[in-house]
PDB file of N, CA and C in Angstrom:
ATOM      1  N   UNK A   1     -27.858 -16.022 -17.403  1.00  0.00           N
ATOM      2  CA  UNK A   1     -26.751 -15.157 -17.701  1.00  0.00           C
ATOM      3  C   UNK A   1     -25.919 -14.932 -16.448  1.00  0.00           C
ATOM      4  N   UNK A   2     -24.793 -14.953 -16.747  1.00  0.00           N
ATOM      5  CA  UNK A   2     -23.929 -14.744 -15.571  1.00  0.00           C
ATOM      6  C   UNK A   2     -23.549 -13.363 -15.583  1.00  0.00           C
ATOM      7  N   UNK A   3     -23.140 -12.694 -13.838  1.00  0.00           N
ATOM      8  CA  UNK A   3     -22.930 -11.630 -13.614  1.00  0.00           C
ATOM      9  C   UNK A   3     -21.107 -11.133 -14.363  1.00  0.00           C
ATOM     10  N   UNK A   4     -21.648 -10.208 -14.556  1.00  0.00           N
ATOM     11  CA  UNK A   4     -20.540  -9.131 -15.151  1.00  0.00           C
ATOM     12  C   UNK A   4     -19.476  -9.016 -13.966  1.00  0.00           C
ATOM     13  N   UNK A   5     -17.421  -8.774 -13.956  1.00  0.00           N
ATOM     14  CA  UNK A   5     -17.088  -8.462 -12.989  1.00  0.00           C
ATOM     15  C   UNK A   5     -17.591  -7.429 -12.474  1.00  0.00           C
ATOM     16  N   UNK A   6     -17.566  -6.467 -12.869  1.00  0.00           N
ATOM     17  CA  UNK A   6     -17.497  -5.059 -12.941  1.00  0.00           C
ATOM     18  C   UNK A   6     -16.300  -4.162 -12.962  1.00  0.00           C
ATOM     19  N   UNK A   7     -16.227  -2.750 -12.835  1.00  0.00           N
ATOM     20  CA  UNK A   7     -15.447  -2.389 -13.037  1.00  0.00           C
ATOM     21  C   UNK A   7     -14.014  -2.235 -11.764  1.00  0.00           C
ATOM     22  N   UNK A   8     -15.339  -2.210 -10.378  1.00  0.00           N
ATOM     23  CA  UNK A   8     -14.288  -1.834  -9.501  1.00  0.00           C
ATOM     24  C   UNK A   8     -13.582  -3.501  -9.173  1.00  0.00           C
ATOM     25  N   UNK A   9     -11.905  -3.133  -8.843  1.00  0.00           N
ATOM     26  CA  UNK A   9     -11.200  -4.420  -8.220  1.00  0.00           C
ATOM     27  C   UNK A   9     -11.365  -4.364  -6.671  1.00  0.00           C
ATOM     28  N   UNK A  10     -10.722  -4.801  -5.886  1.00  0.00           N
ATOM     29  CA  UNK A  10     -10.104  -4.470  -4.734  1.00  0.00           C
ATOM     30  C   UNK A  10      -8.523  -4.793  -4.958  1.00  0.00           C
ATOM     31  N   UNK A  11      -8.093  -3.674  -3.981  1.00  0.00           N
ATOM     32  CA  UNK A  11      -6.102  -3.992  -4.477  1.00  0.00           C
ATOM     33  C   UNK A  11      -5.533  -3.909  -2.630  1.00  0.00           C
ATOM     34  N   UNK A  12      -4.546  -4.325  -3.012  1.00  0.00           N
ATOM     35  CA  UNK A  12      -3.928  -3.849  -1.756  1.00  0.00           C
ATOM     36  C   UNK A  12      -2.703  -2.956  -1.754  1.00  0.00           C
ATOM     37  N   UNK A  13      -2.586  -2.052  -1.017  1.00  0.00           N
ATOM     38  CA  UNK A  13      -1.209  -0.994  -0.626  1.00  0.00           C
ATOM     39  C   UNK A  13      -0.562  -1.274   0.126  1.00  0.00           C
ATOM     40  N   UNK A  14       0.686  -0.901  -0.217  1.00  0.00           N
ATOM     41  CA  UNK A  14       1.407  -1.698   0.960  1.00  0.00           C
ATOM     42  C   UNK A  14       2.769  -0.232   1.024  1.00  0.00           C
ATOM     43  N   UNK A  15       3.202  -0.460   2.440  1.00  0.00           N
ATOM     44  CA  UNK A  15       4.047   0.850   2.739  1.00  0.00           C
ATOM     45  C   UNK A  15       5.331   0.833   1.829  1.00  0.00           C
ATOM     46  N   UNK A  16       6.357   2.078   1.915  1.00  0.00           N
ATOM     47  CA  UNK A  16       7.086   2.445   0.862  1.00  0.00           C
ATOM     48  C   UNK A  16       8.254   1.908   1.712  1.00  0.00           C
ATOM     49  N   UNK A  17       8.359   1.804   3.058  1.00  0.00           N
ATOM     50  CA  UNK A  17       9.213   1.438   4.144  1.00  0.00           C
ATOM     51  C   UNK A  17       9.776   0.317   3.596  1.00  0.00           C
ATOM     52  N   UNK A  18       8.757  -1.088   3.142  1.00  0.00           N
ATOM     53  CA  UNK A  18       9.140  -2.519   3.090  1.00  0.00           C
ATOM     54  C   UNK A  18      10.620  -2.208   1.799  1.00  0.00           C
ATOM     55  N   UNK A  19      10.767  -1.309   1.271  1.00  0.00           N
ATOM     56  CA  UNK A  19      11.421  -1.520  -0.156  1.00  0.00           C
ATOM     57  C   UNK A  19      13.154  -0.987   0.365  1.00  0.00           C
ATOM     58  N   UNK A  20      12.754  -0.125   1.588  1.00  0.00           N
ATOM     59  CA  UNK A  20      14.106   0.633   2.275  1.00  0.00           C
ATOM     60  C   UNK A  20      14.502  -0.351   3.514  1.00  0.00           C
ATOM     61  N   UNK A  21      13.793  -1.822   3.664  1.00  0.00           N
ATOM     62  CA  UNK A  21      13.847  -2.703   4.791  1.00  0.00           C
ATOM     63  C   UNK A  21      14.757  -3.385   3.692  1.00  0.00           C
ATOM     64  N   UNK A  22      14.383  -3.889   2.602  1.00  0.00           N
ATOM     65  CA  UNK A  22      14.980  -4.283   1.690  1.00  0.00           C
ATOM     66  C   UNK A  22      16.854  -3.713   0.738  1.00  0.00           C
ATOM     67  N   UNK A  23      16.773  -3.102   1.050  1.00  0.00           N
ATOM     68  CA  UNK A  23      17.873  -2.155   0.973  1.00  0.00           C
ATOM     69  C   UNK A  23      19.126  -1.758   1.753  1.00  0.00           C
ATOM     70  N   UNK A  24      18.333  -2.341   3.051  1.00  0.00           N
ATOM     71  CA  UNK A  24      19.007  -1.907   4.236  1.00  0.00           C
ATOM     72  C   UNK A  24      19.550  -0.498   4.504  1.00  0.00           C
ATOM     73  N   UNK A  25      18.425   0.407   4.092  1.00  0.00           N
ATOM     74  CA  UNK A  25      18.948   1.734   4.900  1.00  0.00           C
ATOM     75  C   UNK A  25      18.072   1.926   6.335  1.00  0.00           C
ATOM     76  N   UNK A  26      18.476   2.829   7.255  1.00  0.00           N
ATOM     77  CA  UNK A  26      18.592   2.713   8.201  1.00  0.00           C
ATOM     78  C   UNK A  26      17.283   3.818   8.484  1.00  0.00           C
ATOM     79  N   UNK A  27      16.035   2.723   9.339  1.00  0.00           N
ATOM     80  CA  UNK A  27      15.201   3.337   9.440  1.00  0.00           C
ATOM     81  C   UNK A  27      15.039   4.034  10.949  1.00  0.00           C
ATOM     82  N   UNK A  28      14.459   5.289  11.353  1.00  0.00           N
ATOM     83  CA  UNK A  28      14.572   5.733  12.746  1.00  0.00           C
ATOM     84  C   UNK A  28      14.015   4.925  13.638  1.00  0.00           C
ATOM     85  N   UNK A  29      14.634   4.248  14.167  1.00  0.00           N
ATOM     86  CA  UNK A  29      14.345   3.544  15.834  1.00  0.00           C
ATOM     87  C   UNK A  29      12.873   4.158  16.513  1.00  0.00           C
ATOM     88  N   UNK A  30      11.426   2.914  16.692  1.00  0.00           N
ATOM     89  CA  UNK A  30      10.507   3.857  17.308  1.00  0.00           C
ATOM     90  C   UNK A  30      10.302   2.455  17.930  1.00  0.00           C
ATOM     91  N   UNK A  31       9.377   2.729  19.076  1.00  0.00           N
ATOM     92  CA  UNK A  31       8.585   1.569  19.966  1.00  0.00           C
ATOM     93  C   UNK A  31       8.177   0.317  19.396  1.00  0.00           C
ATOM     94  N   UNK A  32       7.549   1.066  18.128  1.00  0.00           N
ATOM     95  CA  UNK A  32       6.296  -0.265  17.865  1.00  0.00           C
ATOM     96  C   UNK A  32       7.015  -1.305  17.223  1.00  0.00           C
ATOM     97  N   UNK A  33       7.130  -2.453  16.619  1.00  0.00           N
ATOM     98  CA  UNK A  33       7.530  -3.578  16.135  1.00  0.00           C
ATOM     99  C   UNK A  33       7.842  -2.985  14.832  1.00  0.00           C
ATOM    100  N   UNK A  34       8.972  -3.835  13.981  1.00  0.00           N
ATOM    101  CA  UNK A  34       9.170  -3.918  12.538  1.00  0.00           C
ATOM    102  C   UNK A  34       8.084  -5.047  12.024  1.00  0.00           C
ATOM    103  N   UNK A  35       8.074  -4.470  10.966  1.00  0.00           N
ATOM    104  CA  UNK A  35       6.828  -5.245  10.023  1.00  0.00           C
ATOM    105  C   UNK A  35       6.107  -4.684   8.459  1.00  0.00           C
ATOM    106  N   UNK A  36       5.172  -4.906   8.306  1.00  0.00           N
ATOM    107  CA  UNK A  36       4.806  -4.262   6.670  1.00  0.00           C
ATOM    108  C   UNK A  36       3.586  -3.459   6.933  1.00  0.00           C
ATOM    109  N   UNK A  37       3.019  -2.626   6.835  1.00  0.00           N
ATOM    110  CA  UNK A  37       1.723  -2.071   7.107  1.00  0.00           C
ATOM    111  C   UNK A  37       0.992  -1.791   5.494  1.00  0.00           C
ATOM    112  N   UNK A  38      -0.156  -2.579   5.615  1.00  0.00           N
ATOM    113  CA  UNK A  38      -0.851  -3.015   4.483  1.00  0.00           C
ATOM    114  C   UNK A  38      -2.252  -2.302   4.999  1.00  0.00           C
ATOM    115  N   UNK A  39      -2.594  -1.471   3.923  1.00  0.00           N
ATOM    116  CA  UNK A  39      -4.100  -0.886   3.565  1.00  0.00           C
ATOM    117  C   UNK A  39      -4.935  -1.867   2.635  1.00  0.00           C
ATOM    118  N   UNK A  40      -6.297  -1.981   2.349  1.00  0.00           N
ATOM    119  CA  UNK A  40      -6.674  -2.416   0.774  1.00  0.00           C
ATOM    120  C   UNK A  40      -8.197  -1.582   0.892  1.00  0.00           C
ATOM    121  N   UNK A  41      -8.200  -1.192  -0.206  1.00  0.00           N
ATOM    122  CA  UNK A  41      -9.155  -0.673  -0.529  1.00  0.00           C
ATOM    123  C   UNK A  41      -9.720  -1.231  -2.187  1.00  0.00           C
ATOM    124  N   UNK A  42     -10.848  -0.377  -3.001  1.00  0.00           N
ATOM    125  CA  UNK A  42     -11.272  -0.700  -4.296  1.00  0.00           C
ATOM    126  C   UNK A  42     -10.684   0.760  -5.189  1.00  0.00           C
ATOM    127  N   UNK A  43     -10.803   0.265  -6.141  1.00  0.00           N
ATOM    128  CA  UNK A  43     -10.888   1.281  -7.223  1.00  0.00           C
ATOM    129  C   UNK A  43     -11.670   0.551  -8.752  1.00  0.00           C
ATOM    130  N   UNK A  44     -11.517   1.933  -9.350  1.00  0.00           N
ATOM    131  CA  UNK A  44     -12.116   1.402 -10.691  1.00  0.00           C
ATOM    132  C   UNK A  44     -11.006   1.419 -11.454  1.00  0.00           C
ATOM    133  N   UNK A  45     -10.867   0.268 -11.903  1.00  0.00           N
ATOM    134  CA  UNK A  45      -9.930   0.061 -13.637  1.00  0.00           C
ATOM    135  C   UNK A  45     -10.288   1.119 -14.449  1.00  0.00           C
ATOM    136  N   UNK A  46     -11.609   1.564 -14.924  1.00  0.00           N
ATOM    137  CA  UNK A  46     -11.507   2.270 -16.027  1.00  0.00           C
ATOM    138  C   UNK A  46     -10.882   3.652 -15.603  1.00  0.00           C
ATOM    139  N   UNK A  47     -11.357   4.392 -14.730  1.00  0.00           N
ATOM    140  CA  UNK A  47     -10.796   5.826 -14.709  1.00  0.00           C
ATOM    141  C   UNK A  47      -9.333   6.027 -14.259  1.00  0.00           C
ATOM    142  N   UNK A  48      -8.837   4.868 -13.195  1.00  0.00           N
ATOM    143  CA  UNK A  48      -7.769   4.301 -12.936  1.00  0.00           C
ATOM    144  C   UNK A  48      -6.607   3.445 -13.445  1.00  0.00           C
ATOM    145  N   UNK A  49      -6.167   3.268 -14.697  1.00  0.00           N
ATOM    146  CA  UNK A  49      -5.598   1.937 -15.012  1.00  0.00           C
ATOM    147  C   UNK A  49      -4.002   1.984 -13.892  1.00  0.00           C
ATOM    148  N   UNK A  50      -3.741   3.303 -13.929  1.00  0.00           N
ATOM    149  CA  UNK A  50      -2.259   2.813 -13.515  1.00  0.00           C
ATOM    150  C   UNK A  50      -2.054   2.295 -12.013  1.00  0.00           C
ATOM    151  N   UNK A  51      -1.638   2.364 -11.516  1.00  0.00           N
ATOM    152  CA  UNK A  51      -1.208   1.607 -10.235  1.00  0.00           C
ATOM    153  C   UNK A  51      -1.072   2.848  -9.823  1.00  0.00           C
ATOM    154  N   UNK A  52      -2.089   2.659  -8.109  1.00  0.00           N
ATOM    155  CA  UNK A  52      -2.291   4.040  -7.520  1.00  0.00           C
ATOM    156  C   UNK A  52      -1.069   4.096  -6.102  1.00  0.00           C
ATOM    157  N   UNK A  53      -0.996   5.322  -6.030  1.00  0.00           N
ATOM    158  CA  UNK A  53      -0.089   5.676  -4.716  1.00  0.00           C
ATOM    159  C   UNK A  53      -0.452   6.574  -3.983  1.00  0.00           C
ATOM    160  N   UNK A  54      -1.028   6.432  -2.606  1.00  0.00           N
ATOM    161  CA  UNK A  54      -1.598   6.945  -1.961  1.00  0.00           C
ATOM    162  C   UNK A  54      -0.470   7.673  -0.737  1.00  0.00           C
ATOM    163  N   UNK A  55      -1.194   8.525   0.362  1.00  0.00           N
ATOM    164  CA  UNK A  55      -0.275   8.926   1.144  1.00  0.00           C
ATOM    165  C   UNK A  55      -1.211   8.257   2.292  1.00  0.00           C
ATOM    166  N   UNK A  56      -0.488   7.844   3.428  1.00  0.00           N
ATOM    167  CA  UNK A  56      -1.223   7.287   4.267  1.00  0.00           C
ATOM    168  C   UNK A  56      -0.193   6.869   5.547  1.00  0.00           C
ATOM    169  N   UNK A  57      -1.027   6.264   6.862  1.00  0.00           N
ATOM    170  CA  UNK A  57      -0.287   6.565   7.869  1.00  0.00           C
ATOM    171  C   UNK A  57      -0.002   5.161   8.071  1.00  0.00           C
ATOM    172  N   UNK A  58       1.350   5.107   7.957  1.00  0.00           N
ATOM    173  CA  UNK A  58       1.789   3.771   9.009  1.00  0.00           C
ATOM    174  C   UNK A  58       2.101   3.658  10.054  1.00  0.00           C
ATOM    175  N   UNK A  59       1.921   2.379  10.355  1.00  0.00           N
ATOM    176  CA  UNK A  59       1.928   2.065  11.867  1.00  0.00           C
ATOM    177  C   UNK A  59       3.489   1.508  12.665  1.00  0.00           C
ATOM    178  N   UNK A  60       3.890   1.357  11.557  1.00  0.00           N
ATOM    179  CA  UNK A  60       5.171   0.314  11.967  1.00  0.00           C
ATOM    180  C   UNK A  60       6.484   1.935  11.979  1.00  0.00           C
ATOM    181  N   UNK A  61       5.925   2.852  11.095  1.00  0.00           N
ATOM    182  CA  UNK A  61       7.459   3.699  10.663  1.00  0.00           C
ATOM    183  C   UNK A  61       6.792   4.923  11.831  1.00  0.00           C
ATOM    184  N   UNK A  62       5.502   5.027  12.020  1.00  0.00           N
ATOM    185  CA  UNK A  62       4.778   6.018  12.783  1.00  0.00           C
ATOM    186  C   UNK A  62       4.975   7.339  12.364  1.00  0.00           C
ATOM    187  N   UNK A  63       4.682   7.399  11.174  1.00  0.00           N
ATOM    188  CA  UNK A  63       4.608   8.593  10.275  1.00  0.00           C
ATOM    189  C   UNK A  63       3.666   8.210   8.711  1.00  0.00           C
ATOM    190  N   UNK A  64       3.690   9.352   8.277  1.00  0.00           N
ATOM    191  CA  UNK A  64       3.181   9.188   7.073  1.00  0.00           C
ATOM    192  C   UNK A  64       4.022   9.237   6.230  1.00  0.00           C
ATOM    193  N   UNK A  65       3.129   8.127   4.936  1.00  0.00           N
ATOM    194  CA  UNK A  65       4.723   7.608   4.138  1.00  0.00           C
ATOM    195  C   UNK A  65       3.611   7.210   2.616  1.00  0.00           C
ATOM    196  N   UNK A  66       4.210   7.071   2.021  1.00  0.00           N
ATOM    197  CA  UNK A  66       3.731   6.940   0.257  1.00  0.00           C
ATOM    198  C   UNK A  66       3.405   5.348   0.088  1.00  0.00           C
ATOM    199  N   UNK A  67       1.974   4.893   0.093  1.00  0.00           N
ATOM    200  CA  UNK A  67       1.575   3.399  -0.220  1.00  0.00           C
ATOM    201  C   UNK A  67       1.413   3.228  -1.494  1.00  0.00           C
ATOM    202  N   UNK A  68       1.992   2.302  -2.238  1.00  0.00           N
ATOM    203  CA  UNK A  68       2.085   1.925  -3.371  1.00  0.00           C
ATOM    204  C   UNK A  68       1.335   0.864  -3.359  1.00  0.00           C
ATOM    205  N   UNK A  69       0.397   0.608  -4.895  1.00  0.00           N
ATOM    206  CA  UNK A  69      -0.396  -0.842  -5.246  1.00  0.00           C
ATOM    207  C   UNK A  69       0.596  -2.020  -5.328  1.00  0.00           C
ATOM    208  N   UNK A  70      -0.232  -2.922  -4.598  1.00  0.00           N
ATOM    209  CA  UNK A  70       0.763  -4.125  -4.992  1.00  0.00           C
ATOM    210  C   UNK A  70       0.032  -4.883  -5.938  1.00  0.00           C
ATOM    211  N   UNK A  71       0.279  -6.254  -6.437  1.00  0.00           N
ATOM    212  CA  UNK A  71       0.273  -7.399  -7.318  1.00  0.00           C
ATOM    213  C   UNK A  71      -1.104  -8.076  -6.602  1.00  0.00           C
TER     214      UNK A  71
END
């Protein structure tokens, strides 16, 4: 018998910044490099279905900013 997936996935988050890089509004000038700052963690499908949004710290905007699930 073969193993079951289970319930938990792993996903990845990715910052809310990349979508206003996209847009071209004008983000505050800081030291560190432009770029995407990506979390991944697991969750469970069942108690979870929708696509989660976390608050979390990026590195690139050097603040805290709203990570959305990606694809």
């Amino acid at each position: 018998m073969g193993k079951s997936k289970g319930s938990r996935i792993i996903i990845t988050l990715e910052c809310e910044c990349r979508n206003e890089k996209k847009n071209n509004i004008n983000i505050k000038q800081t030291k560190r490099n432009n770029g995407i700052s990506r979390y991944t963690t697991c969750k469970n499908r069942k108690n979870t279905p929708n696509r989660l949004e976390i608050k979390k710290f990026c590195t690139y905007c050097n603040c805290h900013k709203i990570f959305k699930e990606i694809k």
